[in-house]
C-alpha atoms as a PDB file:
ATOM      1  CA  UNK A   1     180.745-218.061  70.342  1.00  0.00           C
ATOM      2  CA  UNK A   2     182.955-218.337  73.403  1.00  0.00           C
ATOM      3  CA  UNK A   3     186.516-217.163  72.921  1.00  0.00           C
ATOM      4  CA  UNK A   4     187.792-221.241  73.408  1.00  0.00           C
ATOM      5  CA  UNK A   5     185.430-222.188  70.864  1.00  0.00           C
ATOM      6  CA  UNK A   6     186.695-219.827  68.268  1.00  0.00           C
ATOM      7  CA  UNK A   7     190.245-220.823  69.152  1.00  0.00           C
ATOM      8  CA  UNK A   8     189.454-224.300  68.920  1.00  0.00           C
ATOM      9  CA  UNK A   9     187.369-224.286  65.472  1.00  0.00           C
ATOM     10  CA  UNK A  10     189.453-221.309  63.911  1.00  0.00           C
ATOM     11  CA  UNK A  11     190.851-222.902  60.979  1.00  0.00           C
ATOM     12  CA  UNK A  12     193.149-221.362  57.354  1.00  0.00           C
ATOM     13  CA  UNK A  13     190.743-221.861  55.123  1.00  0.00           C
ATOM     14  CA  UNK A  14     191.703-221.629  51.360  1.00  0.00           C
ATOM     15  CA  UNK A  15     187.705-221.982  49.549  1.00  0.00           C
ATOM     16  CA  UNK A  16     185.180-219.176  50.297  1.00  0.00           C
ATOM     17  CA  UNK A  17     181.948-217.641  49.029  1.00  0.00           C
ATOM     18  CA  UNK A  18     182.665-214.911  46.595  1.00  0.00           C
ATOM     19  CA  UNK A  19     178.865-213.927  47.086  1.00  0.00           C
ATOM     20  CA  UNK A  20     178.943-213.924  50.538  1.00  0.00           C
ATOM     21  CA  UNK A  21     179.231-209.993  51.509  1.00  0.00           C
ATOM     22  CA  UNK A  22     180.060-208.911  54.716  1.00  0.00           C
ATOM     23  CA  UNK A  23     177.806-205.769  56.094  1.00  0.00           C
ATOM     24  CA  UNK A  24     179.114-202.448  56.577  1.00  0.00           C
ATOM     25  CA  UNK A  25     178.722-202.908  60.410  1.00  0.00           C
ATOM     26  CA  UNK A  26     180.122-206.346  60.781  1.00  0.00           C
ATOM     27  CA  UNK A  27     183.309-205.159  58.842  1.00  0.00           C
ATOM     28  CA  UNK A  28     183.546-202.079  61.454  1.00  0.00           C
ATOM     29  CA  UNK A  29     183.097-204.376  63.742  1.00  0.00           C
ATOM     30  CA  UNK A  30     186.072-206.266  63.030  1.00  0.00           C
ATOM     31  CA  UNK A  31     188.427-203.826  62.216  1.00  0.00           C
ATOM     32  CA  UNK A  32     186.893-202.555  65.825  1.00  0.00           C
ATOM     33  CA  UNK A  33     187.763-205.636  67.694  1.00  0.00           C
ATOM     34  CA  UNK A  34     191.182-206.310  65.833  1.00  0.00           C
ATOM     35  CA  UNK A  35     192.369-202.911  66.951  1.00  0.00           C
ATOM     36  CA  UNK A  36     191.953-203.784  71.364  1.00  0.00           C
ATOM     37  CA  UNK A  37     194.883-205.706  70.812  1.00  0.00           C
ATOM     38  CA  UNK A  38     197.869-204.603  72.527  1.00  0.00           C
ATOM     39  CA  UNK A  39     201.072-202.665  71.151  1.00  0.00           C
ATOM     40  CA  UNK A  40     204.353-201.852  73.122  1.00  0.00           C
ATOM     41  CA  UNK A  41     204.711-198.475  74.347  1.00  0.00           C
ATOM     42  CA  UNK A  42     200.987-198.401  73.066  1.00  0.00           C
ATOM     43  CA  UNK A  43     202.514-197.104  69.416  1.00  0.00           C
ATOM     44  CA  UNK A  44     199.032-198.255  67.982  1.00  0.00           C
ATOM     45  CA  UNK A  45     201.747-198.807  64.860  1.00  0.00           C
ATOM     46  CA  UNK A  46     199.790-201.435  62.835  1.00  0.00           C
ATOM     47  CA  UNK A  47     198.190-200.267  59.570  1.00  0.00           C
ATOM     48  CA  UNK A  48     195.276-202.762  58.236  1.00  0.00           C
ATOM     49  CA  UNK A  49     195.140-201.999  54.375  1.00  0.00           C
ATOM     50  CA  UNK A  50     191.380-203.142  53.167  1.00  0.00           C
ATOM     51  CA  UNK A  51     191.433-204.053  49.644  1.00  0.00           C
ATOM     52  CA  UNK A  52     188.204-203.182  48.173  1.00  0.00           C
ATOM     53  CA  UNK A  53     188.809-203.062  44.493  1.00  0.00           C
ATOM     54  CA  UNK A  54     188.177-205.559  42.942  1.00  0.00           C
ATOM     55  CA  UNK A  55     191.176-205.176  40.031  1.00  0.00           C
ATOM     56  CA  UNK A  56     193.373-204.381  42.889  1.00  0.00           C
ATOM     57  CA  UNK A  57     192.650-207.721  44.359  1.00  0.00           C
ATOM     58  CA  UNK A  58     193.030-209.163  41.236  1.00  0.00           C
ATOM     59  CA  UNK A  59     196.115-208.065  40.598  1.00  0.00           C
ATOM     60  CA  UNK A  60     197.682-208.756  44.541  1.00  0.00           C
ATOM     61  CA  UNK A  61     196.107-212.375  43.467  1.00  0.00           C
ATOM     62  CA  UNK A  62     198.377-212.996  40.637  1.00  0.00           C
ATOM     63  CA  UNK A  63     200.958-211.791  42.844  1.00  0.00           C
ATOM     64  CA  UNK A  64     200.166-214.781  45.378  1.00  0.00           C
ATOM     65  CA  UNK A  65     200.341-217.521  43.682  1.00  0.00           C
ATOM     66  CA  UNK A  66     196.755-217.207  42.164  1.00  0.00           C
ATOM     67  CA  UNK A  67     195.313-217.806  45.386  1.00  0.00           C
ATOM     68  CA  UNK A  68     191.933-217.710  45.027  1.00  0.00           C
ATOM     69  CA  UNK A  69     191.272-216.843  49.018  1.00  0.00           C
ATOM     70  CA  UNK A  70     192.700-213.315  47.669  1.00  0.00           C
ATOM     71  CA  UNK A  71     189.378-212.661  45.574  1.00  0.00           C
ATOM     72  CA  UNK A  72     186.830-214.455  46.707  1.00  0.00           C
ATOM     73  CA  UNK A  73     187.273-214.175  50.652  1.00  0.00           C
ATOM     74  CA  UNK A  74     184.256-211.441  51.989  1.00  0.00           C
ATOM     75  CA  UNK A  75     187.432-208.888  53.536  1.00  0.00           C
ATOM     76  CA  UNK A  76     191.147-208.911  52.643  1.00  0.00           C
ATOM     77  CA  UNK A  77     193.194-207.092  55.002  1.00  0.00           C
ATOM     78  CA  UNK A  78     197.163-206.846  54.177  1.00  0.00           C
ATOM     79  CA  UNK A  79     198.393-206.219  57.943  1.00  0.00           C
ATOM     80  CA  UNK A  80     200.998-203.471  57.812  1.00  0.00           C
ATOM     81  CA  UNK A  81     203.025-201.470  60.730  1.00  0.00           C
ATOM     82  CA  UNK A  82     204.745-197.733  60.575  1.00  0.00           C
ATOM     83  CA  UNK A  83     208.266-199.042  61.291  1.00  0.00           C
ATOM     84  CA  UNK A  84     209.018-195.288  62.670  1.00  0.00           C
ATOM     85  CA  UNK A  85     205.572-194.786  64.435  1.00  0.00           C
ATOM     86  CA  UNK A  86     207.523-194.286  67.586  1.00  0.00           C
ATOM     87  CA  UNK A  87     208.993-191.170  66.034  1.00  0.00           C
ATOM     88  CA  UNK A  88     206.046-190.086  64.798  1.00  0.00           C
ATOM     89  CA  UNK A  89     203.050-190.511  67.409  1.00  0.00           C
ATOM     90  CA  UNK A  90     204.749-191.443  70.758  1.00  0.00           C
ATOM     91  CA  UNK A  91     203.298-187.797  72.255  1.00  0.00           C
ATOM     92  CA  UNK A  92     199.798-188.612  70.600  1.00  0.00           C
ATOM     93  CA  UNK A  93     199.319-191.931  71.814  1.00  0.00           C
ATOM     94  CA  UNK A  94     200.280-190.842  75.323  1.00  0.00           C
ATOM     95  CA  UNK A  95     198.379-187.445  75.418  1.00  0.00           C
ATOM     96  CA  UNK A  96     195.511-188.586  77.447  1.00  0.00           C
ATOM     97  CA  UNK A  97     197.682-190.092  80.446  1.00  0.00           C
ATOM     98  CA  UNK A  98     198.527-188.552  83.748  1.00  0.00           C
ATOM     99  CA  UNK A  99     201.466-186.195  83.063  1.00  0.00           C
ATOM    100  CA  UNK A 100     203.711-187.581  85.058  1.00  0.00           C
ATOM    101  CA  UNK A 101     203.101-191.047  82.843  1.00  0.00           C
ATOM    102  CA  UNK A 102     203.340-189.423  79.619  1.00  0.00           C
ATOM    103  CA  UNK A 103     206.885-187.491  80.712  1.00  0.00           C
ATOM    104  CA  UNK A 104     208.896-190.670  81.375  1.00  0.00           C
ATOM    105  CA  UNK A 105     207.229-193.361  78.682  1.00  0.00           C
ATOM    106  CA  UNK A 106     207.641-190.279  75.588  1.00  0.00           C
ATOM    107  CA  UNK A 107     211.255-190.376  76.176  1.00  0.00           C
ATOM    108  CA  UNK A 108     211.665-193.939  76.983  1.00  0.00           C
ATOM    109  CA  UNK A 109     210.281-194.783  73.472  1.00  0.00           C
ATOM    110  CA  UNK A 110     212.408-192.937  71.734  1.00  0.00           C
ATOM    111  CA  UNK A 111     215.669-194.290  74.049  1.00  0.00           C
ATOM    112  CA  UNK A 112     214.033-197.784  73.092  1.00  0.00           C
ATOM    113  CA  UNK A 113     213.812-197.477  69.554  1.00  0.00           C
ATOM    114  CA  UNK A 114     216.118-194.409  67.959  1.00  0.00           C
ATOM    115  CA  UNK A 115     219.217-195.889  65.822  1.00  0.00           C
ATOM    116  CA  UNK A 116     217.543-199.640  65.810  1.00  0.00           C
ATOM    117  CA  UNK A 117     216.154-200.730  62.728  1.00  0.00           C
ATOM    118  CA  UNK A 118     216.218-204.273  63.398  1.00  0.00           C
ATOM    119  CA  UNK A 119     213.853-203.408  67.023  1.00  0.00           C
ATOM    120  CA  UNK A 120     211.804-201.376  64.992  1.00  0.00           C
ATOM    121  CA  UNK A 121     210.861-204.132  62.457  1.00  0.00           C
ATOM    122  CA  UNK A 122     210.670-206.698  65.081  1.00  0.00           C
ATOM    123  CA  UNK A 123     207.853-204.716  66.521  1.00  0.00           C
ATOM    124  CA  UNK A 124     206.096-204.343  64.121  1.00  0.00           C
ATOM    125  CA  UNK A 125     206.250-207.854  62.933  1.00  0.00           C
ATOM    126  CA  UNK A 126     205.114-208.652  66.497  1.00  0.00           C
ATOM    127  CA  UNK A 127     202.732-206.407  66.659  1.00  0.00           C
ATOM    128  CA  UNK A 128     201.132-207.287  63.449  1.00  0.00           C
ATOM    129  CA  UNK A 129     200.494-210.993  64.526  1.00  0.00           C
ATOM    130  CA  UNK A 130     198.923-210.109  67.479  1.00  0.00           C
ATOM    131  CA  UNK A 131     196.460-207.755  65.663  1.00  0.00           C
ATOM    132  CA  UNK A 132     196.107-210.361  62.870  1.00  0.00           C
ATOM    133  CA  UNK A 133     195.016-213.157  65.509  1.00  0.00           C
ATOM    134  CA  UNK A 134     193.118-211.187  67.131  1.00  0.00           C
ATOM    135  CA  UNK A 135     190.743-210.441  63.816  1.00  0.00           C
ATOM    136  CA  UNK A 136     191.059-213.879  62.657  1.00  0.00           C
ATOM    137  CA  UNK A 137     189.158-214.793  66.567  1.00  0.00           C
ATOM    138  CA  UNK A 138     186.888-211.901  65.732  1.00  0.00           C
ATOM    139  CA  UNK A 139     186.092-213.151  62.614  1.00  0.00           C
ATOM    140  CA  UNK A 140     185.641-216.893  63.836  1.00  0.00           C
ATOM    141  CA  UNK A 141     183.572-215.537  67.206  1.00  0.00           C
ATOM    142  CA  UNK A 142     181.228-213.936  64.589  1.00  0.00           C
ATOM    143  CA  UNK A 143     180.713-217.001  62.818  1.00  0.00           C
ATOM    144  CA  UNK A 144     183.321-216.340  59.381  1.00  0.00           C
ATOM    145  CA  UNK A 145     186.273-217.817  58.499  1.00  0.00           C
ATOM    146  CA  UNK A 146     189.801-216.733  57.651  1.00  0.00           C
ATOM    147  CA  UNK A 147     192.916-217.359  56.156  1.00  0.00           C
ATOM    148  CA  UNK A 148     196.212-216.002  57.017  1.00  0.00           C
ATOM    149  CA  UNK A 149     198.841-215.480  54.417  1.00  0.00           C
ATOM    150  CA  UNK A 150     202.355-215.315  53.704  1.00  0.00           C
ATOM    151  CA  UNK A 151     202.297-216.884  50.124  1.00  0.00           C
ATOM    152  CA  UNK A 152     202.584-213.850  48.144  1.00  0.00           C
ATOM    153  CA  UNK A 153     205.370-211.449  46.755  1.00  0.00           C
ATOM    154  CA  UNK A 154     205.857-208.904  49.514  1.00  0.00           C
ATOM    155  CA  UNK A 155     207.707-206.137  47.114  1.00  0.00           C
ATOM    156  CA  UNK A 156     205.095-206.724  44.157  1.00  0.00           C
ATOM    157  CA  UNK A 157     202.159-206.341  47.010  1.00  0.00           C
ATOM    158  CA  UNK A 158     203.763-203.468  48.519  1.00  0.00           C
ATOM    159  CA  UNK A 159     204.440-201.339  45.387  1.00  0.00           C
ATOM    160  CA  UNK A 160     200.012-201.979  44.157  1.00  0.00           C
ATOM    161  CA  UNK A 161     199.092-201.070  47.503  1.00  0.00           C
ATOM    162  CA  UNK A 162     201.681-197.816  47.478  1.00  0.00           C
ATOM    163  CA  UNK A 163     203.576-198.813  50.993  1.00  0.00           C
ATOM    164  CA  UNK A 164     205.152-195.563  52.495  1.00  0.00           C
ATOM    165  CA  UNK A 165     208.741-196.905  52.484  1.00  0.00           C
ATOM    166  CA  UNK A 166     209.035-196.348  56.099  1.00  0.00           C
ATOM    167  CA  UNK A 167     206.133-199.135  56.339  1.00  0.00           C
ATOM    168  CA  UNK A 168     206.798-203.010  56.568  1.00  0.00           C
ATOM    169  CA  UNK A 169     203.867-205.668  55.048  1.00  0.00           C
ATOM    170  CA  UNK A 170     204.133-208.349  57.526  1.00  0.00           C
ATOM    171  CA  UNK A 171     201.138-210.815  56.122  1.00  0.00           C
ATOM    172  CA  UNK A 172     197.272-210.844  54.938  1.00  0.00           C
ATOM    173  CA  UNK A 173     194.504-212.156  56.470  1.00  0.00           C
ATOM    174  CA  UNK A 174     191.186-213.333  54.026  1.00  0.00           C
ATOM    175  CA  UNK A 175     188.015-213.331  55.960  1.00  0.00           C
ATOM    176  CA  UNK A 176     184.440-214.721  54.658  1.00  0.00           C
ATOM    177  CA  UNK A 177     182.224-217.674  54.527  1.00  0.00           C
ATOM    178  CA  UNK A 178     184.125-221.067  53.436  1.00  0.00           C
ATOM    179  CA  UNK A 179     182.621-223.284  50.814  1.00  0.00           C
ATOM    180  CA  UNK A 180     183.988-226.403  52.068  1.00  0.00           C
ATOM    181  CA  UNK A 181     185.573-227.925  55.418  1.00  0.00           C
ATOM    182  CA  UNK A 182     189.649-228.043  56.220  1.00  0.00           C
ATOM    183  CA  UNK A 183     191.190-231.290  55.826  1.00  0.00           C
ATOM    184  CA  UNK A 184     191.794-232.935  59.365  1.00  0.00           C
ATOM    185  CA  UNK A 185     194.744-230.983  61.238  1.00  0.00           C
ATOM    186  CA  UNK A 186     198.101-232.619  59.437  1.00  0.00           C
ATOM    187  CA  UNK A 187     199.686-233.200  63.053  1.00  0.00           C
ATOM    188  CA  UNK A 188     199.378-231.488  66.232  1.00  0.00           C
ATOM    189  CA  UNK A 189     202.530-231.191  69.025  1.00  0.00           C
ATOM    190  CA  UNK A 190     202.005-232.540  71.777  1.00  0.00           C
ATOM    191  CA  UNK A 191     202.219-230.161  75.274  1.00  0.00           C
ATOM    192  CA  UNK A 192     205.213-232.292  76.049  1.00  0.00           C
ATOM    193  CA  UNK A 193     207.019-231.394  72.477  1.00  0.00           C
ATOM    194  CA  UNK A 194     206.131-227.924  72.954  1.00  0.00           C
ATOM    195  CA  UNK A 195     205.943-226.084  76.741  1.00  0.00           C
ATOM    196  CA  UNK A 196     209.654-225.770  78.802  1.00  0.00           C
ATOM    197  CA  UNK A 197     209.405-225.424  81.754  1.00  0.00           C
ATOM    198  CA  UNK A 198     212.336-222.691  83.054  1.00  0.00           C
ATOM    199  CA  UNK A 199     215.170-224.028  80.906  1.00  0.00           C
ATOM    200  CA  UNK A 200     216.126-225.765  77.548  1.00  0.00           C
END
């Protein structure tokens, strides 16, 4: 499917297949495809938690409203970030770059981020929606369906999956086959509503 097409069709959908199973290699694949999108300072900082068992998901579900996207989507991936990953693996993520390169961009990470909390969670958060759209347009360009999701206790989901506390949760993502088609989009912007152009 063509990147616009999978843009275009890629819709939250809230009814999938619980005996639809995704492969081994199509869930690598994913994960694979999520991960080429792009970090600052190329911290790499997202962690994608797959829930696999099934009680796990069962419990996360009754922490979400008793969604039922939670268990029955094919993949559910709770999109996490290492708030202090730039204290942590700024060296590592840089080690394979001319040394010059890696001499001024280690330092300048931790300049950019030491003593502020509130630019470390931002990046994270930002980080973690660009990873999570990027596997929801994986998932669509292979043909599945997704569903992101925000609906859910954050400090009950965080405490079954055993979040490092220096970790944030910023949302999930369900991924499968659907078992029936999204209403009609409730009402679109227009370009006009939405695009300025230099100044408010």
């Amino acid at each position: 499917m063509h990147v616009h097409e999978a843009i275009r069709s890629r819709r939250a959908i809230k009814g999938f297949d619980p005996e639809y199973k995704l492969t081994k290699e199509q869930e690598t694949e994913l994960l694979t495809l999520a991960m080429q999108a792009p970090t600052a300072f190329n911290l790499q900082h997202w962690r994608l938690v797959v829930v696999q068992d099934p009680e796990l998901r069962k419990q996360i579900r009754a922490a979400a409203w008793d969604q039922s996207q939670v268990t029955d989507a094919s993949l559910l991936v709770i999109l996490t970030g290492d708030l202090a990953s730039w204290s942590k693996n700024a060296a590592r993520v840089w080690q394979d770059a001319p040394e010059p390169v890696r001499e001024f961009m280690v330092p300048a990470i931790r300049n950019y981020y030491e003593g502020k909390p509130q630019v470390q969670r931002d990046e994270v958060m930002r980080s973690a929606g660009i990873v999570g759209q990027t596997l929801m347009l994986a998932a669509r360009g292979m043909g599945l369906d997704s569903c992101p999701m925000d609906g859910f206790d954050f400090d009950a989901v965080a405490k079954l999956i055993h979040l490092p506390e220096d970790h944030a949760i910023a949302f999930m993502v369900a991924i499968g086959k659907k078992t029936r088609e999204p209403w009609p989009k409730p009402g679109q912007l227009g370009i006009d509503q939405v695009v300025i152009r230099d100044r408010f």
